[in-house]
Protein backbone atom coordinates (compact mmCIF):
# COMPACT_ATOMS: atom_id res chain seq x y z
CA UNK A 1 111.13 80.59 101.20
CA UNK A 2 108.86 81.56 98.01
CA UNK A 3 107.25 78.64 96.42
CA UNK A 4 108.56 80.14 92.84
CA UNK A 5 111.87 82.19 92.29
CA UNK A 6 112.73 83.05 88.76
CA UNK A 7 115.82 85.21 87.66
CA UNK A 8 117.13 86.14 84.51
CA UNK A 9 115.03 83.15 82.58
CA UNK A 10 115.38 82.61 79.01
CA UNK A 11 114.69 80.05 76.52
CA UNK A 12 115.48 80.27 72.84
CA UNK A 13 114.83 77.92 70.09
CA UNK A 14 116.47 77.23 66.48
CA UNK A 15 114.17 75.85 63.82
CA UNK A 16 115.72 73.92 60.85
CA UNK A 17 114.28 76.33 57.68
CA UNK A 18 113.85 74.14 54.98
CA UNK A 19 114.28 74.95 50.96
CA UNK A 20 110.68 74.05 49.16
CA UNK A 21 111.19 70.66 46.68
CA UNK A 22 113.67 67.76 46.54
CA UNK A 23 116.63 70.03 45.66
CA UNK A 24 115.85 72.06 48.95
CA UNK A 25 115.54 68.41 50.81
CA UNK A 26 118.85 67.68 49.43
CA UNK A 27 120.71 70.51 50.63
CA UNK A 28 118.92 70.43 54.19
CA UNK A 29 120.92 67.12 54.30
CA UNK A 30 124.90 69.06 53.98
CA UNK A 31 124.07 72.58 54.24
CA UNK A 32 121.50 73.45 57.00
CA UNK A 33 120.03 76.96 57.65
CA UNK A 34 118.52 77.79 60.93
CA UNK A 35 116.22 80.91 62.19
CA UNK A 36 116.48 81.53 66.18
CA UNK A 37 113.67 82.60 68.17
CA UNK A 38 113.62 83.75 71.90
CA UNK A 39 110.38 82.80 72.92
CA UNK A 40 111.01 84.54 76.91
CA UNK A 41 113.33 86.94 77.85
CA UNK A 42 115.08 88.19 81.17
CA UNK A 43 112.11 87.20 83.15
CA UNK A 44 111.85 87.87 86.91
CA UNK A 45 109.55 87.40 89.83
CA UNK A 46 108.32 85.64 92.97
CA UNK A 47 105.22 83.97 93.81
CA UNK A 48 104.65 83.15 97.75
CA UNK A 49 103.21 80.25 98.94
CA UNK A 50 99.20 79.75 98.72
CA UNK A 51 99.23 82.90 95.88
CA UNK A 52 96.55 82.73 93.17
CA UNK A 53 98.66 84.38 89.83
CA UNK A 54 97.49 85.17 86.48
CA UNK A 55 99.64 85.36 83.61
CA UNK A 56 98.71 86.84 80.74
CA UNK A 57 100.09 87.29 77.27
CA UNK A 58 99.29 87.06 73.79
CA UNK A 59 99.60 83.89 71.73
CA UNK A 60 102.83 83.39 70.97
CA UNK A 61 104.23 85.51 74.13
CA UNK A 62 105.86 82.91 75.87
CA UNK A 63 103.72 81.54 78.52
CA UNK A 64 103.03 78.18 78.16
CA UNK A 65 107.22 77.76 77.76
CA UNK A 66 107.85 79.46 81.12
CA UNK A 67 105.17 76.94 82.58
CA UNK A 68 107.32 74.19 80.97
CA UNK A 69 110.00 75.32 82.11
CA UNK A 70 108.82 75.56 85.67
CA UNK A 71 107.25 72.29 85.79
CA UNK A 72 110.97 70.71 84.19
CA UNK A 73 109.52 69.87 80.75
CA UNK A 74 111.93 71.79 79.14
CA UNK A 75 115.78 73.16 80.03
CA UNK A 76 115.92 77.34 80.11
CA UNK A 77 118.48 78.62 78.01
CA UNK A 78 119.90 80.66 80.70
CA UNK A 79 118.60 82.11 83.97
CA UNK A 80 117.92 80.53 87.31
CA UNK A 81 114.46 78.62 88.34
CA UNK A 82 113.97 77.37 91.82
CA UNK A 83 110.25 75.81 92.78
CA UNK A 84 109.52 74.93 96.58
CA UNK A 85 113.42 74.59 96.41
CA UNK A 86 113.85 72.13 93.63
CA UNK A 87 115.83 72.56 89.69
CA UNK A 88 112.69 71.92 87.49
CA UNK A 89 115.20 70.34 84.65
CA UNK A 90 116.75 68.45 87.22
CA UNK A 91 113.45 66.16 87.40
CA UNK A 92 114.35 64.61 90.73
CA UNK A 93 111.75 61.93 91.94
CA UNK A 94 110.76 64.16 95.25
CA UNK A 95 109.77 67.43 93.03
CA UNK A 96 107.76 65.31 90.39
CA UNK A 97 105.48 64.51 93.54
CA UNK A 98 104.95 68.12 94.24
CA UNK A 99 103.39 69.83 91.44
CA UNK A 100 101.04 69.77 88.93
CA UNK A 101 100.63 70.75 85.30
CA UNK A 102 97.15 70.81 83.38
CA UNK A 103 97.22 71.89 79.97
CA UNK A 104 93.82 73.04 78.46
CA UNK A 105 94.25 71.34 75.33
CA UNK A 106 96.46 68.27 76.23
CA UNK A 107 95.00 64.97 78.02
CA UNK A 108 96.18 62.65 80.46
CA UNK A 109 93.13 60.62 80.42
CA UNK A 110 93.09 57.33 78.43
CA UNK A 111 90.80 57.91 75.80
CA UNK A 112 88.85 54.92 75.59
CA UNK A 113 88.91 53.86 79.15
CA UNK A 114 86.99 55.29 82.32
CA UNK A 115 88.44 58.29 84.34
CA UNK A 116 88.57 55.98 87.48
CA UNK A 117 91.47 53.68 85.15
CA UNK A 118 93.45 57.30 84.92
CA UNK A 119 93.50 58.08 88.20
CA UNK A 120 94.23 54.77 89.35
CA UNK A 121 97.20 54.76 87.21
CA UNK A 122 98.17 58.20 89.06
CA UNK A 123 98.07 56.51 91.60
CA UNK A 124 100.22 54.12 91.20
CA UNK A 125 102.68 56.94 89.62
CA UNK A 126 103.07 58.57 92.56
CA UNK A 127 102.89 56.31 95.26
CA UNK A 128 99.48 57.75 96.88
CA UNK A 129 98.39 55.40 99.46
CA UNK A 130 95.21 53.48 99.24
CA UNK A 131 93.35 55.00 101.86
CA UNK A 132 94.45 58.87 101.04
CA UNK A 133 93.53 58.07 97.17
CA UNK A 134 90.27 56.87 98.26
CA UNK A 135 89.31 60.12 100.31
CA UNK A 136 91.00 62.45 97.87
CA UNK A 137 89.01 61.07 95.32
CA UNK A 138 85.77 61.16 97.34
CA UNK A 139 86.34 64.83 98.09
CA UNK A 140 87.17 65.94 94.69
CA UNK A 141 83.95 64.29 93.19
CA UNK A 142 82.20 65.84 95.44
CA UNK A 143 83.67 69.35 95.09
CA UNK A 144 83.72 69.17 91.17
CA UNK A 145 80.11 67.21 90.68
CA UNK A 146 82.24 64.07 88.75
CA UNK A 147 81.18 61.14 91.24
CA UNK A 148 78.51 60.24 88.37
CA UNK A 149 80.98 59.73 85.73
CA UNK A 150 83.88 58.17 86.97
CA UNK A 151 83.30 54.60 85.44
CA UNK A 152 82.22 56.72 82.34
CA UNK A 153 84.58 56.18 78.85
CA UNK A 154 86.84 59.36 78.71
CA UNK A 155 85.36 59.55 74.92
CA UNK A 156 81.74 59.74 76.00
CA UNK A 157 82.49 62.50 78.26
CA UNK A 158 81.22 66.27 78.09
CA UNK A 159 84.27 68.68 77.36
CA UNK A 160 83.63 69.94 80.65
CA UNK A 161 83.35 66.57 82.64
CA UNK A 162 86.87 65.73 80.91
CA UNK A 163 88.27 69.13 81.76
CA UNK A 164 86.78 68.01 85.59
CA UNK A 165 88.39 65.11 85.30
CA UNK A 166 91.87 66.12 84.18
CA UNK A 167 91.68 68.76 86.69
CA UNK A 168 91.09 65.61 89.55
CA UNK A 169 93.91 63.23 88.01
CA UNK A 170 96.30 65.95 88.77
CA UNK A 171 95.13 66.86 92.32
CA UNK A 172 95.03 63.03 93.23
CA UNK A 173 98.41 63.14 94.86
CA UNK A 174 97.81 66.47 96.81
CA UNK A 175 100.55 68.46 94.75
CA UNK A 176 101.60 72.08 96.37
CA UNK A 177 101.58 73.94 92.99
CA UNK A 178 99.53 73.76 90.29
CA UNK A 179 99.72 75.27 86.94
CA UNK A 180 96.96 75.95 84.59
CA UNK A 181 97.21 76.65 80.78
CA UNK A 182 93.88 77.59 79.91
CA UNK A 183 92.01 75.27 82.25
CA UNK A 184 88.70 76.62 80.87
CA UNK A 185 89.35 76.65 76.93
CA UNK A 186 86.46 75.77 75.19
CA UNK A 187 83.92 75.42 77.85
CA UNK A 188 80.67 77.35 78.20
CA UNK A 189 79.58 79.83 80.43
CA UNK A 190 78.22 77.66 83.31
CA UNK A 191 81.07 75.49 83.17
CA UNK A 192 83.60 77.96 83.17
CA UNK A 193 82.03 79.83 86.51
CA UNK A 194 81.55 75.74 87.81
CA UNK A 195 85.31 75.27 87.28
CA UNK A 196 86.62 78.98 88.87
CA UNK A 197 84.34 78.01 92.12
CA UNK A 198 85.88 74.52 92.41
CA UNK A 199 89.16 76.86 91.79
CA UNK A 200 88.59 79.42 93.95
CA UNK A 201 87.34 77.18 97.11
CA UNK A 202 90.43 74.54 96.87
CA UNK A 203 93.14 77.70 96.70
CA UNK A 204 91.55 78.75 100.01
CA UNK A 205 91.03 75.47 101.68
CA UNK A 206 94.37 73.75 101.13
CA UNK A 207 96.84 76.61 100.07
CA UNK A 208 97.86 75.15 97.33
CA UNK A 209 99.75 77.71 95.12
CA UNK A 210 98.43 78.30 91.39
CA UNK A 211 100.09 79.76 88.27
CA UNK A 212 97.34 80.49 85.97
CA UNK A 213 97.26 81.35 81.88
CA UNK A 214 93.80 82.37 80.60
CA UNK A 215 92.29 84.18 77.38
CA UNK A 216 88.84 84.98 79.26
CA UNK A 217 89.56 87.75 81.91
CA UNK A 218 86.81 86.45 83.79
CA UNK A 219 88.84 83.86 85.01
CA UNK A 220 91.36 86.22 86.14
CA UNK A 221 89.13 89.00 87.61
CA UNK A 222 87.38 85.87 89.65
CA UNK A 223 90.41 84.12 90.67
CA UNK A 224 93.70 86.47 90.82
CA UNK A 225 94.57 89.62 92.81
CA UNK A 226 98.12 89.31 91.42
CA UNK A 227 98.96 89.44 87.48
CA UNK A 228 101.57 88.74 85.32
CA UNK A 229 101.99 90.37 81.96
CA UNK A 230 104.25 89.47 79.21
CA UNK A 231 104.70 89.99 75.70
CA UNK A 232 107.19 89.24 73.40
CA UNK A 233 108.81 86.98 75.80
CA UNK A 234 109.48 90.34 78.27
CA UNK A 235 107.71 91.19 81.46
CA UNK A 236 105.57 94.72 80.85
CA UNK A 237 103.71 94.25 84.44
CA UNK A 238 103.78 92.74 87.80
CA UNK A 239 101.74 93.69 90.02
CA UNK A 240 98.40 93.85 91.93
CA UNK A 241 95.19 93.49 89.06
CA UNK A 242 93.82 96.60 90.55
CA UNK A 243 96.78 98.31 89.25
CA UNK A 244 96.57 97.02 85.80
CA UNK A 245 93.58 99.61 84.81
CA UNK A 246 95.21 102.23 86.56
CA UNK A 247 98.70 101.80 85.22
CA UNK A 248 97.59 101.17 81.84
CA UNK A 249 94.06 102.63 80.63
CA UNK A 250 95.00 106.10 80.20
CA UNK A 251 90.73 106.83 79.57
CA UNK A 252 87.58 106.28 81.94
CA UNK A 253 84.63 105.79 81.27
CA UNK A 254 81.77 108.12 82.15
CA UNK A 255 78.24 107.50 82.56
CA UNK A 256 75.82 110.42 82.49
CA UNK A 257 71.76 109.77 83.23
CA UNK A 258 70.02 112.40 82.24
CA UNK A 259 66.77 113.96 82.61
CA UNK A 260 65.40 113.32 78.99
CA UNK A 261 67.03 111.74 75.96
CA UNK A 262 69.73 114.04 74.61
CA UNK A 263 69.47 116.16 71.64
CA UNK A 264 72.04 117.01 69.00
CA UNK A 265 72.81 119.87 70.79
CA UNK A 266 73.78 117.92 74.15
CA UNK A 267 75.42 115.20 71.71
CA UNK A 268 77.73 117.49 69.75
CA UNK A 269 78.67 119.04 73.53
CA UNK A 270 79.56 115.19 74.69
CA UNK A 271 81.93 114.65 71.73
CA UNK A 272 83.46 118.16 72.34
CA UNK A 273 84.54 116.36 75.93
CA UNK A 274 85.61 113.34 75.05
CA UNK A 275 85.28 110.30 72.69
CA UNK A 276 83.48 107.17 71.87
CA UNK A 277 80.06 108.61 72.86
CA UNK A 278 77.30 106.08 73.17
CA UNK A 279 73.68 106.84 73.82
CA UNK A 280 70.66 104.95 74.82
CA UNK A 281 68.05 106.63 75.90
CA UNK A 282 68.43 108.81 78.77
CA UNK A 283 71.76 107.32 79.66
CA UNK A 284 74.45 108.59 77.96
CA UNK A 285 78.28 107.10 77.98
CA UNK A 286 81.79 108.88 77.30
CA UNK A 287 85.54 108.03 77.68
CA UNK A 288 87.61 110.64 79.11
CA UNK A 289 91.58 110.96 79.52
CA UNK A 290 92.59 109.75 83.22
CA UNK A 291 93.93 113.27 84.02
CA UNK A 292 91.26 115.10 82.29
CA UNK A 293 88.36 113.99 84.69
CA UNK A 294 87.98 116.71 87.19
CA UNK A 295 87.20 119.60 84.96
CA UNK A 296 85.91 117.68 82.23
CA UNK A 297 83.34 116.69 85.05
CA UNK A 298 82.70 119.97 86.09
CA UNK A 299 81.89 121.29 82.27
CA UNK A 300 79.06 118.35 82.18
CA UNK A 301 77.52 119.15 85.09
CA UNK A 302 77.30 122.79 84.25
CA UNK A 303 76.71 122.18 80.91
CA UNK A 304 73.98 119.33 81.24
CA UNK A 305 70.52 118.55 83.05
CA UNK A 306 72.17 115.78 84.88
CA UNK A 307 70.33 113.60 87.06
CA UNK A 308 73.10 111.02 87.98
CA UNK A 309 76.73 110.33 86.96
CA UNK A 310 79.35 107.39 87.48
CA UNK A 311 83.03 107.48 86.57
CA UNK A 312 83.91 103.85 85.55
CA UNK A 313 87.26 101.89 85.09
CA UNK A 314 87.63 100.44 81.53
CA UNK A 315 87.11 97.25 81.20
CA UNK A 316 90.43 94.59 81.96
CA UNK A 317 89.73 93.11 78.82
CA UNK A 318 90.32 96.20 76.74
CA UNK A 319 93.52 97.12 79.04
CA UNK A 320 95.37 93.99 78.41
CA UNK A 321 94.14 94.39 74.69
CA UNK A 322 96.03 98.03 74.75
CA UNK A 323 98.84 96.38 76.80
CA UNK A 324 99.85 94.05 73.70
CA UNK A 325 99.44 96.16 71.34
CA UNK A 326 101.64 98.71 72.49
CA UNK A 327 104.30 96.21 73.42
CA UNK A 328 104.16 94.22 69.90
């Protein structure tokens, strides 16, 4: 059995519109207008156990309500949801036990109080016993570098000791999935990589089964060799992240080292085969359609003192970039 089956999901939402001043109060109170949104649409797919997934979208494109929606925050409108067997809306006591969700820019740690009071209380929340708590916590302090500031006020943490943190509360009780919303929001470069390892490692070690949102594609290209792509609600890919470039980026890039600087001459010839020509130096760099390659090859090396050459993908960034905006 898959840990996640989805079919046919949707979730909608009506929003009270409200007439500006006290006359427009007043009629919100007899007469009220509504606009209707569908925030995800028709959605399918499957994720087996101990799979790594990144799901991508725009703001706005409906991911962090399908991850409500799987976790049993919120009701789908229509459409089937099944997670290691479980309703999510259903909110039984037994499925509760066996995820968890981590929202970049929500907390579950008291504010004022240590991290050790938090996870504690999760503790008690979900019945871990004394002895597993104790070792769990031992090996996630270890793994994520947080021993140090456990009796630490949440408040006085780093944003990426509290991200650390949050990402141990939920982990206490040994869920099977986890979803991320943008675990790494806001952190900087060292902490980010810091927090893909710790990622990366526990996926392997334990299996657990991860559902992952993420605005820096260096969290995806790190962590997931299956993605997820929606916009406007609607799925526009599912499939393998080596696909994505191929599916989607209809140019490569070329990189041409020559043996001297090029001229205006050689220049002018480089924009004649393709576009966005960028020079430094010796090295010169040109995007070329997909299906264009082989004899747009063949003209630069018979029409250029070429001393090396290197067709590249472009990068993911710029694909899921041209992915949303065709499907806005």
């Amino acid at each position: 059995m898959a840990a996640i089956e989805v079919r046919e999901l949707s979730r909608e939402f009506s929003t009270h519109i409200k007439e500006p001043g006290f006359s427009g109060a007043l009629k919100g109170l007899f007469k009220r207008k509504y606009q209707h949104k569908i925030a995800v649409s028709d959605l399918n797919f499957s994720i087996e156990r101990g799979e790594f997934v990144g799901f991508l979208g725009p703001n706005g494109a409906g991911k962090t309500t399908t991850l409500k929606m799987l976790a049993g925050i919120l009701h789908p409108s229509r459409g089937q949801i099944s997670v290691l067997g479980f309703e999510p809306y259903k909110r039984e006591a037994a499925f509760q036990k066996k995820f968890a969700l981590v929202l970049g820019q929500k907390s579950q740690l008291w504010w004022d109080l240590p991290a050790y009071d938090s996870f504690e209380l999760n503790r008690e929340i979900y019945d871990v016993p004394r002895a597993d708590f104790k070792a769990k916590l031992e090996e996630l302090g270890e793994l994520l570098d947080i021993t140090k500031v456990f009796y630490t006020p949440v408040r006085k943490l780093s944003l990426g000791e509290r991200m650390k943190c949050e990402l141990a509360a939920c982990l206490l009780h040994s869920p099977e999935i986890l979803f991320l919303d943008e675990p790494t929001i806001g952190l900087d470069l060292i902490s980010q990589a810091k927090m893909r390892e710790f990622l990366r490692q526990y996926n392997e070690k334990t299996g657990l089964t991860v559902l992952l949102t993420s605005h820096y594609m260096a969290d995806i290209e790190a962590l997931c060799k299956r993605v997820m792509v929606i916009s406007g609600g609607k799925s526009v890919f599912d499939g393998p992240l080596a696909q994505l470039s191929s599916r989607f980026a209809a140019q490569k890039r070329v990189k041409i080292t020559l043996l001297q600087a090029p001229d205006a001459t050689q220049r002018a010839f480089l924009e004649s085969v393709g576009s966005n020509v960028e020079i430094e130096g010796e090295v010169a760099s040109v995007s070329i359609d997909r299906e264009q390659i082989p004899p747009k090859i063949n003209a630069i090396l018979g029409g250029l003192p070429v001393q090396d050459l290197a067709i590249e993908e472009v990068e993911l960034e710029n694909v899921i970039k041209d992915v949303f905006e065709k499907n806005a």
